[in-house]
Protein backbone atom coordinates (compact mmCIF):
# COMPACT_ATOMS: atom_id res chain seq x y z
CA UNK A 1 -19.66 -20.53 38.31
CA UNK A 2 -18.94 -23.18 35.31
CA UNK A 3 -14.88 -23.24 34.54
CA UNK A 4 -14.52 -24.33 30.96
CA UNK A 5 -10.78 -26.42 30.62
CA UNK A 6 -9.35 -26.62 27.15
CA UNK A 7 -6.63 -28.29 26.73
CA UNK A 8 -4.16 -26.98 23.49
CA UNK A 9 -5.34 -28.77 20.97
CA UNK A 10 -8.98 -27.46 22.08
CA UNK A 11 -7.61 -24.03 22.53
CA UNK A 12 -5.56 -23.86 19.16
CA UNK A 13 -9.42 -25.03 17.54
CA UNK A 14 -11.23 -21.99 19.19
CA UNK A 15 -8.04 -20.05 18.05
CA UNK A 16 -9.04 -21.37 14.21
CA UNK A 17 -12.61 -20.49 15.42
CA UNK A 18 -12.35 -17.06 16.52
CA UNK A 19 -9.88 -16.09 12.96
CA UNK A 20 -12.99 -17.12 10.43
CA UNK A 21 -15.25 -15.23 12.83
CA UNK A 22 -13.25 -12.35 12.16
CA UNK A 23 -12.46 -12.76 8.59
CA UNK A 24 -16.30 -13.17 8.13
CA UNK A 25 -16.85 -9.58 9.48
CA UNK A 26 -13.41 -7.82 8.09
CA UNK A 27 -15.14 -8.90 4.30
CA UNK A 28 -18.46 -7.39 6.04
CA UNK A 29 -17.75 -3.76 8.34
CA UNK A 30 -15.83 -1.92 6.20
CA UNK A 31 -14.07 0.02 9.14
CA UNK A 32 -11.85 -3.33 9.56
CA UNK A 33 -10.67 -3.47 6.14
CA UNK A 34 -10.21 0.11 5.87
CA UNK A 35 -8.06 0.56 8.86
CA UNK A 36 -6.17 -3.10 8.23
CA UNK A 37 -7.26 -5.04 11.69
CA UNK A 38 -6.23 -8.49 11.42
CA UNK A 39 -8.70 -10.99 11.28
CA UNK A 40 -7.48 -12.77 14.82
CA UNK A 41 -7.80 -9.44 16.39
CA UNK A 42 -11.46 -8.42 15.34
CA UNK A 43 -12.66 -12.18 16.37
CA UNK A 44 -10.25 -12.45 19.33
CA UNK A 45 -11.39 -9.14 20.50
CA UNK A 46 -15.48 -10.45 20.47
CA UNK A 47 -14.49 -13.24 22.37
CA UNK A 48 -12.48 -11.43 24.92
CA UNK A 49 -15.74 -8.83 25.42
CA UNK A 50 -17.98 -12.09 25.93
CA UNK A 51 -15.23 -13.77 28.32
CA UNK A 52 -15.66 -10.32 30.10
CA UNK A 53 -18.83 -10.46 30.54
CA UNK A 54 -19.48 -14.58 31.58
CA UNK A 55 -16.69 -13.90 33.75
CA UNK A 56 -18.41 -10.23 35.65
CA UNK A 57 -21.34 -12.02 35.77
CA UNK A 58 -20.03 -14.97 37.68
CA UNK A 59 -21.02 -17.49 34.70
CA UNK A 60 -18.53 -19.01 33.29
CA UNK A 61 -14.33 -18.99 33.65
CA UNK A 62 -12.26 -20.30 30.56
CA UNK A 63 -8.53 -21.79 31.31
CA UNK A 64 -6.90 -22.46 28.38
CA UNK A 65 -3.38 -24.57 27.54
CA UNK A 66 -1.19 -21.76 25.52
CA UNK A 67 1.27 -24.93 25.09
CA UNK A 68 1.18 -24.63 21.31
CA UNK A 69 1.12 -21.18 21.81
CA UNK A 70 5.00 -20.64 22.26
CA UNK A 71 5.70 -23.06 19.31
CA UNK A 72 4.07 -20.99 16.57
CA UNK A 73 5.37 -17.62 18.46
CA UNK A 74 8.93 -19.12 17.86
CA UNK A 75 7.29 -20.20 14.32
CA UNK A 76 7.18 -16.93 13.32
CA UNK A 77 9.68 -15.29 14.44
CA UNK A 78 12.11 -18.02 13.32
CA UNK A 79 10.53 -17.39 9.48
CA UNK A 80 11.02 -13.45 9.98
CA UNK A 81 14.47 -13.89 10.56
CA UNK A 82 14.91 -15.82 6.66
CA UNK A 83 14.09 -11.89 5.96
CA UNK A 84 17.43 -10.40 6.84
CA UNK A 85 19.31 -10.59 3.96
CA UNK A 86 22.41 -8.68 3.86
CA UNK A 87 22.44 -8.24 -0.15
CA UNK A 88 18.83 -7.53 -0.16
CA UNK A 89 19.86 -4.55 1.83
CA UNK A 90 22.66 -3.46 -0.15
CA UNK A 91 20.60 -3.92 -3.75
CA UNK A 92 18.20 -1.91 -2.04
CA UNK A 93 20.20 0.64 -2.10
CA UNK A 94 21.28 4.32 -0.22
CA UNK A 95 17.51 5.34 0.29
CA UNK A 96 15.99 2.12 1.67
CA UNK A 97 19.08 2.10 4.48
CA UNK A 98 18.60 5.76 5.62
CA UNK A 99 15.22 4.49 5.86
CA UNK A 100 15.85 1.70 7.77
CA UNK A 101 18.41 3.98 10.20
CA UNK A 102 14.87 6.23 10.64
CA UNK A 103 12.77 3.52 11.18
CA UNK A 104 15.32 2.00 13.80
CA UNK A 105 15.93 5.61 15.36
CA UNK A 106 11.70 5.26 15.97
CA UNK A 107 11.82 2.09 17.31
CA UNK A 108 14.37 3.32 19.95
CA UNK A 109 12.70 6.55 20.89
CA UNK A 110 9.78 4.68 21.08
CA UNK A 111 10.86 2.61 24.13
CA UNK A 112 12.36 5.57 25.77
CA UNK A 113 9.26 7.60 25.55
CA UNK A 114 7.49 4.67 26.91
CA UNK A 115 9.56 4.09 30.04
CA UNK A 116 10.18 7.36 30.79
CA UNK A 117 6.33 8.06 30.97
CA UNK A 118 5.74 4.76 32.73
CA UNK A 119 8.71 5.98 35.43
CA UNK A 120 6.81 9.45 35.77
CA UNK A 121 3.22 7.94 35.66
CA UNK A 122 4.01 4.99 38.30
CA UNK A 123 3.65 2.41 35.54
CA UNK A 124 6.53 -0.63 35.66
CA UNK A 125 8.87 0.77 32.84
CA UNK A 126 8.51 -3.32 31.75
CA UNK A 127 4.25 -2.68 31.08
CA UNK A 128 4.48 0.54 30.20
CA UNK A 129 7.63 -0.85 27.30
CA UNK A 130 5.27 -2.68 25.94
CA UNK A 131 3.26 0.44 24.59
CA UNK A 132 6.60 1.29 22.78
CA UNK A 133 7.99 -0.21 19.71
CA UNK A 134 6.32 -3.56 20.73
CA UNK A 135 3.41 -2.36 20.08
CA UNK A 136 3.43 0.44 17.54
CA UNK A 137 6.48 -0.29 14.91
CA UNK A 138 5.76 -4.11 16.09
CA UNK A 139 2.07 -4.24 15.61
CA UNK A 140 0.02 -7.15 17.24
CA UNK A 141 2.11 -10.08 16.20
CA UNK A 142 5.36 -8.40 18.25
CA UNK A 143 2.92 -7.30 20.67
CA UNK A 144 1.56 -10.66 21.62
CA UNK A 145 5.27 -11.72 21.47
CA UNK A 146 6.65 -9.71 23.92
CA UNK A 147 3.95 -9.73 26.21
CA UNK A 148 3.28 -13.00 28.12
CA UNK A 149 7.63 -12.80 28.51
CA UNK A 150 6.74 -9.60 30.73
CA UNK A 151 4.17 -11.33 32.72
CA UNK A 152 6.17 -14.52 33.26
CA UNK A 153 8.20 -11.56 35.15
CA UNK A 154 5.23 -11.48 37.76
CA UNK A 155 2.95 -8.18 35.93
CA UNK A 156 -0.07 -9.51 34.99
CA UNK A 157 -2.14 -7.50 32.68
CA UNK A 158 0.47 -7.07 30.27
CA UNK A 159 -0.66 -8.69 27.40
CA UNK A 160 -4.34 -6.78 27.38
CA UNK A 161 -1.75 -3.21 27.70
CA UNK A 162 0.08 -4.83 24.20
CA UNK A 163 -2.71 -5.91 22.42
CA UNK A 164 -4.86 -2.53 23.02
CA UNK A 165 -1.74 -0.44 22.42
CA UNK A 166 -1.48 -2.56 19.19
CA UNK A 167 -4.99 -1.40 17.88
CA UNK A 168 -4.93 1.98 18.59
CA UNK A 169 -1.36 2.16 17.00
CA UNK A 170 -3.45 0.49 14.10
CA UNK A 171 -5.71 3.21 14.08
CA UNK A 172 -3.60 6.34 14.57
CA UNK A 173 -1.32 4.97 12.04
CA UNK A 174 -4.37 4.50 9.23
CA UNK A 175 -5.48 8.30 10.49
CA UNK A 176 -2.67 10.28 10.61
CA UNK A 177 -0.72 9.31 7.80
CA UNK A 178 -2.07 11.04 4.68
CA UNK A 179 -2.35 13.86 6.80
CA UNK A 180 1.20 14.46 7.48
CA UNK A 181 1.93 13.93 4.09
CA UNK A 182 -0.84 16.18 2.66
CA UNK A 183 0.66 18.81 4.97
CA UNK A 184 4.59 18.56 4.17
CA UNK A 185 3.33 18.89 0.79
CA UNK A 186 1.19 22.25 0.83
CA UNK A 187 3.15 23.30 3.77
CA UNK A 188 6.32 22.97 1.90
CA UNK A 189 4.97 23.76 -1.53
CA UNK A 190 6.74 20.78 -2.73
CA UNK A 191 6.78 20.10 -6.41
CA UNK A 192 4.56 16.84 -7.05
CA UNK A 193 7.74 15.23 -9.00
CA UNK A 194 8.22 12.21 -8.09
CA UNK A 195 11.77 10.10 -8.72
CA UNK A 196 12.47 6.93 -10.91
CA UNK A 197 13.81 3.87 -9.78
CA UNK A 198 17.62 3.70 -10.88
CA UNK A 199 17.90 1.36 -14.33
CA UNK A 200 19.89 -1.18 -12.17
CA UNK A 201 17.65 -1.94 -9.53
CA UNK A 202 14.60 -2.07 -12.09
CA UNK A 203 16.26 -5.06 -13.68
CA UNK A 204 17.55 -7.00 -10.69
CA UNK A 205 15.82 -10.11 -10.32
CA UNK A 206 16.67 -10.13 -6.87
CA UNK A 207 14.21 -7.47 -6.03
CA UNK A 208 11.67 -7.89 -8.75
CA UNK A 209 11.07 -11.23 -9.57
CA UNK A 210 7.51 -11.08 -10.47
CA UNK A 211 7.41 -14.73 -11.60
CA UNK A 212 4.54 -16.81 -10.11
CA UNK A 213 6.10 -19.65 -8.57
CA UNK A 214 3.87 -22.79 -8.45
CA UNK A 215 3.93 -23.85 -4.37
CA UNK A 216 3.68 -27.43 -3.85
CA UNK A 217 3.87 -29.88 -0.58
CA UNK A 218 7.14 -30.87 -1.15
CA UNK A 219 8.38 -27.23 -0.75
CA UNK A 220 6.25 -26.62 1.86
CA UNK A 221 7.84 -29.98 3.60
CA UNK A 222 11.04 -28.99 3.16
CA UNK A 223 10.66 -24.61 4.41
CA UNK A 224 9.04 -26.20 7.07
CA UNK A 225 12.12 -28.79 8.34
CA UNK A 226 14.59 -25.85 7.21
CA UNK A 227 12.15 -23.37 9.81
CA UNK A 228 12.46 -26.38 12.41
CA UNK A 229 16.00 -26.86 12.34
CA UNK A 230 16.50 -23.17 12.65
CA UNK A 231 15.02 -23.61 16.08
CA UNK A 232 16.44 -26.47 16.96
CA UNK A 233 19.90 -24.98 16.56
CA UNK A 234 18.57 -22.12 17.92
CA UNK A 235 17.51 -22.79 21.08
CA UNK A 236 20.78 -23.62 21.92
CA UNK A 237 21.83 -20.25 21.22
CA UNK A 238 19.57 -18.83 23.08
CA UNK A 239 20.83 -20.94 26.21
CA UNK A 240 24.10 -19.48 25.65
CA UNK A 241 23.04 -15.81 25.15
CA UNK A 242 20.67 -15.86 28.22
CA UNK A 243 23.17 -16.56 30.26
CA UNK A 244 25.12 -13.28 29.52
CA UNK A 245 21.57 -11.16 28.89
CA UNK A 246 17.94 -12.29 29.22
CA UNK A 247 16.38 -12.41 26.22
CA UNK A 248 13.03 -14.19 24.68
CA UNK A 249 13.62 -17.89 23.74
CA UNK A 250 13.24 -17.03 19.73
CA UNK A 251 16.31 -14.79 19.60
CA UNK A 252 18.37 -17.82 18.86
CA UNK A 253 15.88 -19.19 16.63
CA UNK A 254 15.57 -15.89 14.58
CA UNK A 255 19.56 -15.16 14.53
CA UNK A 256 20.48 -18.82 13.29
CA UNK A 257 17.45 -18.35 10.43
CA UNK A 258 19.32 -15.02 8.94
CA UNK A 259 22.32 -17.02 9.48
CA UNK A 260 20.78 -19.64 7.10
CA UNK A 261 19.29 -16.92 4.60
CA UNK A 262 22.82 -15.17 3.97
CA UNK A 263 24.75 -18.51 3.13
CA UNK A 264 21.49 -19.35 0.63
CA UNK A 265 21.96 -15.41 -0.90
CA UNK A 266 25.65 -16.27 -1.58
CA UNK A 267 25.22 -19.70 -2.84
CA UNK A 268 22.94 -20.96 -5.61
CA UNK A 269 23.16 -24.33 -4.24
CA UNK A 270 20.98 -23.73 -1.55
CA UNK A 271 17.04 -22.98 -1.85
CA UNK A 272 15.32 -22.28 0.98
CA UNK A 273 11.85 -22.18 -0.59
CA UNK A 274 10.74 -18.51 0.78
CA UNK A 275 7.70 -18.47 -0.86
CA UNK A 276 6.87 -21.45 1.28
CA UNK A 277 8.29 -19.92 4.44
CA UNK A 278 6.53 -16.74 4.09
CA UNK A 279 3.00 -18.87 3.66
CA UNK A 280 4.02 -20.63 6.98
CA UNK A 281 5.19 -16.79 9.00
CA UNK A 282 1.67 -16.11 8.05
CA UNK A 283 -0.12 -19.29 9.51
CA UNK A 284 2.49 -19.34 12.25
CA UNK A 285 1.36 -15.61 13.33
CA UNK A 286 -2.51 -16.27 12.54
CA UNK A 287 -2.53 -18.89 15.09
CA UNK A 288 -0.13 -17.08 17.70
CA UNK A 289 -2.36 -14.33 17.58
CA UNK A 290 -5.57 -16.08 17.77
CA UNK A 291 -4.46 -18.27 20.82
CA UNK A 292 -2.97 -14.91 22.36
CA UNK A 293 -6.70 -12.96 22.17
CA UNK A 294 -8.76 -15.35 23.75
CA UNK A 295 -6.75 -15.65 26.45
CA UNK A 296 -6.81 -11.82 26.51
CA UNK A 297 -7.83 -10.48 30.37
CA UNK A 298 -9.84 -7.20 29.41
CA UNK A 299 -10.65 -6.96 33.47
CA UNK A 300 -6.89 -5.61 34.17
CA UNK A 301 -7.19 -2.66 32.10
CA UNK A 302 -9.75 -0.55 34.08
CA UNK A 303 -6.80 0.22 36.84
CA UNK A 304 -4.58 1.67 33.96
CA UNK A 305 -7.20 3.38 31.96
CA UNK A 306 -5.23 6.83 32.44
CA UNK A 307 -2.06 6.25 32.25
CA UNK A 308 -2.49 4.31 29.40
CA UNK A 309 -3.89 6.35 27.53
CA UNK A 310 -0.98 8.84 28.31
CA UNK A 311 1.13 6.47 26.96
CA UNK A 312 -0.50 5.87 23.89
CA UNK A 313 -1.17 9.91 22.87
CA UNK A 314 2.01 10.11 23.56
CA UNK A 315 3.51 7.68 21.00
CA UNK A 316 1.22 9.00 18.59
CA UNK A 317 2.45 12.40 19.20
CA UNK A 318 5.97 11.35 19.02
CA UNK A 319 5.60 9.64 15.66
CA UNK A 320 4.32 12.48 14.46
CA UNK A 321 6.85 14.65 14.87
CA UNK A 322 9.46 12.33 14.48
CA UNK A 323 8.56 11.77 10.58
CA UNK A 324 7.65 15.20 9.91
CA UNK A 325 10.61 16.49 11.14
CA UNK A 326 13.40 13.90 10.77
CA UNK A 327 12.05 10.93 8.22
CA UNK A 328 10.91 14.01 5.70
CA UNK A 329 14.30 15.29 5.47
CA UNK A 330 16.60 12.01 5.86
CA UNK A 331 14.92 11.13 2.96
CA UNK A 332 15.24 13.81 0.62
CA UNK A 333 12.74 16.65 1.49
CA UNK A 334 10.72 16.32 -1.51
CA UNK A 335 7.66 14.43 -2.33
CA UNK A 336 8.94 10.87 -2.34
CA UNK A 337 9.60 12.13 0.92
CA UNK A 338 6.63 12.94 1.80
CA UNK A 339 4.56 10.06 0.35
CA UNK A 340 7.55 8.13 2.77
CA UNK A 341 6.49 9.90 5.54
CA UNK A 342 2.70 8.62 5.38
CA UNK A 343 4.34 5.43 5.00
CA UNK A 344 6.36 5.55 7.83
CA UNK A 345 3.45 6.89 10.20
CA UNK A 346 1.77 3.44 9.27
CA UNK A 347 3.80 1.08 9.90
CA UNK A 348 5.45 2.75 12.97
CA UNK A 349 2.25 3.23 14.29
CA UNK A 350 0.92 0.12 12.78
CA UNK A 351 1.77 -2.02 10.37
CA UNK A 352 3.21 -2.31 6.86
CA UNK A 353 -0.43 -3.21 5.15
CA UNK A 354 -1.22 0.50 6.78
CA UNK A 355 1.54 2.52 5.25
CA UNK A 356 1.48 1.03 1.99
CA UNK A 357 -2.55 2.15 2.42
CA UNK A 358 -1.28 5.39 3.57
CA UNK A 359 0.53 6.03 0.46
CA UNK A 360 -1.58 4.64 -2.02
CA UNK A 361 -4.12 7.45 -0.29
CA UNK A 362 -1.41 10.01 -1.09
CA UNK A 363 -0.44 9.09 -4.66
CA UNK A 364 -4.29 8.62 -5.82
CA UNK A 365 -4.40 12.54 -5.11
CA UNK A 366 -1.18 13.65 -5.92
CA UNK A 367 0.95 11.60 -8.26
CA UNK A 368 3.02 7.46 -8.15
CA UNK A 369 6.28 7.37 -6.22
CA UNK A 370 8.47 4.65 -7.59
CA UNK A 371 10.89 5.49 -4.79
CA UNK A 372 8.37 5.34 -1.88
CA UNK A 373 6.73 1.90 -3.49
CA UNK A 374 10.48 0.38 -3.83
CA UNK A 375 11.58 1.21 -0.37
CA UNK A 376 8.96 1.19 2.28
CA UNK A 377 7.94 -2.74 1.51
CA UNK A 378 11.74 -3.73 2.07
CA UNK A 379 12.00 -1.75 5.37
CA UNK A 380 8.22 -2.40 6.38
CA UNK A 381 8.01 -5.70 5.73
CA UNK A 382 11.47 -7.32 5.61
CA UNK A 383 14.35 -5.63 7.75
CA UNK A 384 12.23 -3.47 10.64
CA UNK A 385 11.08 -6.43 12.77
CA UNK A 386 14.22 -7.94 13.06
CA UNK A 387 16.27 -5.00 14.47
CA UNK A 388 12.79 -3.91 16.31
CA UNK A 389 12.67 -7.37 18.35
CA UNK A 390 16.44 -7.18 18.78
CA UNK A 391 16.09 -3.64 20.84
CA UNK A 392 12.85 -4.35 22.46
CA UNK A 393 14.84 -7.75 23.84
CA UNK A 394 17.95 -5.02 24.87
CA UNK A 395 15.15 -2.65 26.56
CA UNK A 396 13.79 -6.19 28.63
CA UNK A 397 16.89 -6.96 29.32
CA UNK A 398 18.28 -3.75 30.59
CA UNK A 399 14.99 -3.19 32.70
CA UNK A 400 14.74 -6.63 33.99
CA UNK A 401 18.13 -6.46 36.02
């Protein structure tokens, strides 16, 4: 048998390799596009199927050096934290924080139904979390996160559990959405009325600034040193929290980074360049993900096969029912509601690019929501990963002990 050594600078290139392999073929299958699977994933996932198979057939074995790994993890979690903004939430409004409260009641029943099936099922409640909100209202970038924390615990397998949990919460989310929504809406006999925006909101620059914003390397420079001292000072937090409650190493990073957001929102002396910063989450969690699905061990799910996919009907189930009963009527009962609701599946099953799909699906048959438009992006793609890593880190925590 051959063994292959990369070291990290080799294994961040076949990272970079594997994510234009799969944005080649997510411009060519249209099944990719349609259900939103990120590039890293479709080209990470060929590459894991041929490591399978060189490694079966006694071929070849690939090691690879995740060092750089951890640094863009931290990366991008660090640059999701710049996204808590306390007067974001408040222009936002009543309906985008009963929102948010939904989306966060998910997240937690989520985890429960996870580790309560795991406990019943003889799965360890820490891999059977990770088919919880890690995976579903996290999505792969969470996902890949949380996982190589739970095998640094001693379970090894963990991070092919996340990663496959991941995609089929990509998929159930893309299916079942407009669905649900079609349903509440002929179930219901709703009236297809949907809501304007309030006048206020509609002219706040702070939500709609639709201005294109010329990026340039000085900016980038600068969000990038801004991102890096976040960590820096970070990490030290994190040394201090961890040794109260155990908690991933980008806690600190991610805390100190909404720190730095809500002194720039109540300053105007201070310009933390998100444009830049959200160009850099984006590269950050390209490469994260890309060095996370090579090293991706497809062999250790055959002895879960069953119970996982329990574990994963189940959190599709629960989503369900969760949105259809409880998001629908939080949010008004009516058809911004519903066209919520389809939202809601998709990003709690997947990810925000899904329930924005979701909803465009709904609205091209029935009618625009302003509403739904205005408030799923802000909980989808700003606030719900913040409080989502924050309860999956309680749930480790808790379970770790």
């Amino acid at each position: 048998m051959f063994n292959i050594k990369m070291d990290m600078i080799q294994t961040v290139g076949l990272a970079v390799v594997i994510l234009i392999i799969g944005r080649f073929l997510r411009t060519r299958v249209k099944i990719f596009e349609t259900y939103c699977i990120p590039s890293p994933v479709i080209g990470g996932f060929l590459f894991a199927i041929l490591n399978l198979v060189l490694r079966q057939t006694n071929l070849v074995i690939f090691e690879f050096d995740n060092t750089l790994q951890s640094f863009f993890m931290t990366l991008f979690f660090t640059s999701i934290g710049f996204n808590a903004s306390w007067r974001l939430l408040k222009v936002g409004g009543r309906k985008v924080v009963l929102f948010l409260l939904s989306a966060i009641m998910l997240v937690v029943l989520q985890n429960i139904v996870a580790v309560s099936i795991g406990y019943a099922t003889g799965i360890n409640p820490l891999i059977a979390l990770l088919t919880g909100s890690t995976a579903m209202t996290g999505g792969h970038g969470t996902a890949a996160a949380m996982a190589p924390i739970v095998e640094e615990m001693g379970y090894s397998g963990a991070k092919s559990v996340a990663i496959a949990a991941a995609t089929f919460g990509l998929i159930a989310g893309s299916s079942l959405g407009g669905p649900l929504a079609n349903r509440l809406i002929r179930r219901k006999n709703l009236e297809v009325k949907a809501e304007e925006i309030e006048e206020k909101h509609k002219n706040d620059e702070f939500l709609f600034n639709n201005s294109i914003k010329k990026l340039d390397g000085e900016n980038f420079a600068k969000a990038f040193f801004i991102i890096l001292l976040a960590m820096f000072i970070g990490s030290y937090l994190s040394i201090y929290i961890n040794q109260f409650l155990k908690f991933p190493s980008y806690i600190g990073p991610m805390l100190i980074a909404a720190v730095f957001r809500n002194i720039s929102d109540a300053t105007t002396k201070v310009d933390l360049h998100y444009e830049e910063i959200h160009v850099l989450e984006s590269v950050s969690l390209n490469l994260f993900l890309g060095m996370a699905m090579i090293s991706l061990r497809l062999w250790e799910l055959a002895s879960l096969a069953g119970q996982l996919t329990l574990l994963l009907l189940a959190q599709a189930l629960l989503a369900y029912v969760f949105i259809y009963f409880i998001t629908f009527r939080v949010m008004g009962s009516n058809y911004d509601s519903a066209v919520l609701s389809a939202g809601h599946v998709g990003f709690g099953l997947g990810a925000t690019p899904n329930g924005i799909a979701n909803m465009q699906s709904v609205t091209d048959k029935y009618k625009y929501s302003h509403i739904a438009f205005f408030v799923m992006p802000i909980v989808g793609a700003l606030f719900i990963d913040f409080f989502n890593v924050a309860i999956i880190s309680g749930f480790l925590s808790f379970l770790a002990r």
